[in-house]
Protein backbone atom coordinates (compact mmCIF):
# COMPACT_ATOMS: atom_id res chain seq x y z
CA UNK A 1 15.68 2.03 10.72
CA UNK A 2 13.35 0.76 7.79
CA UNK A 3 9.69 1.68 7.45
CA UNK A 4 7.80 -0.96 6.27
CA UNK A 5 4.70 0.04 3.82
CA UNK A 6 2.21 -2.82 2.28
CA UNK A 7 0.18 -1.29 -0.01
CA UNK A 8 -3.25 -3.02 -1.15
CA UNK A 9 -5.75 -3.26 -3.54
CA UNK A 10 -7.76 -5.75 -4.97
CA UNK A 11 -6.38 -8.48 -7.01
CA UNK A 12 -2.81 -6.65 -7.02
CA UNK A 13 -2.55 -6.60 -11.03
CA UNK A 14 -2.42 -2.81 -10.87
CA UNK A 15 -2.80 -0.08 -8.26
CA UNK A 16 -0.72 -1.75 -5.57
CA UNK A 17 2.43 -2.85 -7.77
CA UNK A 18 2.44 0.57 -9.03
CA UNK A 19 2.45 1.96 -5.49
CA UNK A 20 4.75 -0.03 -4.57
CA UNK A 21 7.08 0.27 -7.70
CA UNK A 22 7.00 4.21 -7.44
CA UNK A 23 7.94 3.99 -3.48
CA UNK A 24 10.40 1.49 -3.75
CA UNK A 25 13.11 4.22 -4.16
CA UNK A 26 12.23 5.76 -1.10
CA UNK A 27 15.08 6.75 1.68
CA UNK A 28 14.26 4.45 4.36
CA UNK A 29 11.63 2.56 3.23
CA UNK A 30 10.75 -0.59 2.28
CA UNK A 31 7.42 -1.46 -0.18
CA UNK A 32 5.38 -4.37 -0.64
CA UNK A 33 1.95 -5.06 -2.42
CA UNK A 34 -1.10 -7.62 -2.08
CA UNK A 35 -4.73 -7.81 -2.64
CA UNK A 36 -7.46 -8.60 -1.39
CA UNK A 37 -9.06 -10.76 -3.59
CA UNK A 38 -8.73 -14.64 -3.36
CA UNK A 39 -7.32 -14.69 -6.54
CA UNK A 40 -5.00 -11.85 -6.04
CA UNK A 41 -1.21 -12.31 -7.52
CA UNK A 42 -0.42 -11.93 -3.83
CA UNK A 43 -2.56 -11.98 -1.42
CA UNK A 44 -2.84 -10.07 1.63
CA UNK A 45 -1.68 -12.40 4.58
CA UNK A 46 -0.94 -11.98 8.15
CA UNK A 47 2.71 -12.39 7.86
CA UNK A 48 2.70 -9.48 5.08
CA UNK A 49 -0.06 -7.83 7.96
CA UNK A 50 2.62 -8.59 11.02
CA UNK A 51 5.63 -7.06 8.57
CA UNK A 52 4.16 -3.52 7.96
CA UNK A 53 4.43 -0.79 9.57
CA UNK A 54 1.86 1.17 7.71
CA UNK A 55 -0.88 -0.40 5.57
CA UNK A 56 -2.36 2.10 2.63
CA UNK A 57 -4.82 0.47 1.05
CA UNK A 58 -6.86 1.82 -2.08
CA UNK A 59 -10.23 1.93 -1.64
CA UNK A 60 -12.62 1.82 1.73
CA UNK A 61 -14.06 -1.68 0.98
CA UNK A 62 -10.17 -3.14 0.78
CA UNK A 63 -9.22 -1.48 4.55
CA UNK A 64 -12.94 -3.27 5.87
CA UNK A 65 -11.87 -6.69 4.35
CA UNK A 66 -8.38 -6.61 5.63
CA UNK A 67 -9.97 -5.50 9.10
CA UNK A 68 -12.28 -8.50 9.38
CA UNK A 69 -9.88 -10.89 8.37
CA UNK A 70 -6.70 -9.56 9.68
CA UNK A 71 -8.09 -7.56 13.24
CA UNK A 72 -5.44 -8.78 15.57
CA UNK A 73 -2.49 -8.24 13.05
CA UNK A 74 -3.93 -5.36 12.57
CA UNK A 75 -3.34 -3.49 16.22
CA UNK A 76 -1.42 -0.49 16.40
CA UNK A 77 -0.86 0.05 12.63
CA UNK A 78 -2.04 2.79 10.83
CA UNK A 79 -4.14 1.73 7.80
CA UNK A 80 -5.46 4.70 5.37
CA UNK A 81 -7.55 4.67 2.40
CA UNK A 82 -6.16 6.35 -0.25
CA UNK A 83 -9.25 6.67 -2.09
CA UNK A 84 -7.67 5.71 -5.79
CA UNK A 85 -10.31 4.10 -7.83
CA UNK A 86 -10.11 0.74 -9.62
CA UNK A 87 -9.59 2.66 -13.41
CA UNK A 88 -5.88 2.82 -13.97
CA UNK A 89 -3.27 0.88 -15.54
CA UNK A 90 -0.13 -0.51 -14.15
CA UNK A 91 2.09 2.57 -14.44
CA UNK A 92 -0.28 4.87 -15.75
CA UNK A 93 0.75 8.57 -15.75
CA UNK A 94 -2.33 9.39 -14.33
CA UNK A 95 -2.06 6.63 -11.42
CA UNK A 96 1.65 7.84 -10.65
CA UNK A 97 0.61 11.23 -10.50
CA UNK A 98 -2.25 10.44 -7.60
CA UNK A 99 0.18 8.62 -5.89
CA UNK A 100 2.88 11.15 -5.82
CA UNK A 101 0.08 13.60 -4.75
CA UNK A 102 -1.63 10.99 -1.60
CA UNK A 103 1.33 8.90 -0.24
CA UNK A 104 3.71 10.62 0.97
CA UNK A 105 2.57 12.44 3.80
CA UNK A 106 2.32 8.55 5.18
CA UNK A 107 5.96 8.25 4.95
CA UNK A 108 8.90 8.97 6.70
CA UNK A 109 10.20 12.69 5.45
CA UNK A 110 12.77 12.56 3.06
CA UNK A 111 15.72 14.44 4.18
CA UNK A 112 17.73 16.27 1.79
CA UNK A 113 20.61 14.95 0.55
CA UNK A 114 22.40 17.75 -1.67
């Protein structure tokens, strides 16, 4: 069974591609990105809501917009806040590295394959 993760941020240009880039290798899940902003590269919609299965979004203020537009979407899912500020790069060292470090204890466990 896949787990579905949507990660968010802003105008997903950055912190949310990355996310979803450096998950998208991950045993048994599946990644997408969107922002929150109306002029987002992809914007967060309810469809993109309805697919995950867990929504980690980057800051506080992203989790209270999604929540106001998106509440009924919304039930049952867990939504954290990662807490990742809006001062990286797409693929920055430093931005992978906070990932690595905040993520995956939203994620299924990997099992060991050796």
């Amino acid at each position: 069974m896949t787990y579905n993760v949507l990660f968010v941020c802003g105008k997903n240009r950055l912190r949310s591609p990355t996310a979803e880039q450096v998950f998208a290798d991950w045993p048994g899940v599946e990644t997408a990105s969107a922002g929150t902003s109306h002029d987002a590269d992809c914007p967060v919609s309810a469809d993109l809501i309805a697919w995950a299965d867990s929504v980690l979004v980057m800051e506080a203020s992203h989790r209270a917009k999604i929540a106001a537009r998106f509440r009924p979407q919304l039930r049952g899912k867990r939504v954290a806040v990662l807490g990742i500020p809006d001062q990286y790069a797409y693929m920055a060292p430093e931005l992978v590295q906070l990932l690595q470090q905040k993520v995956p204890r939203y994620l299924p466990a990997r099992r060991d394959t050796s």
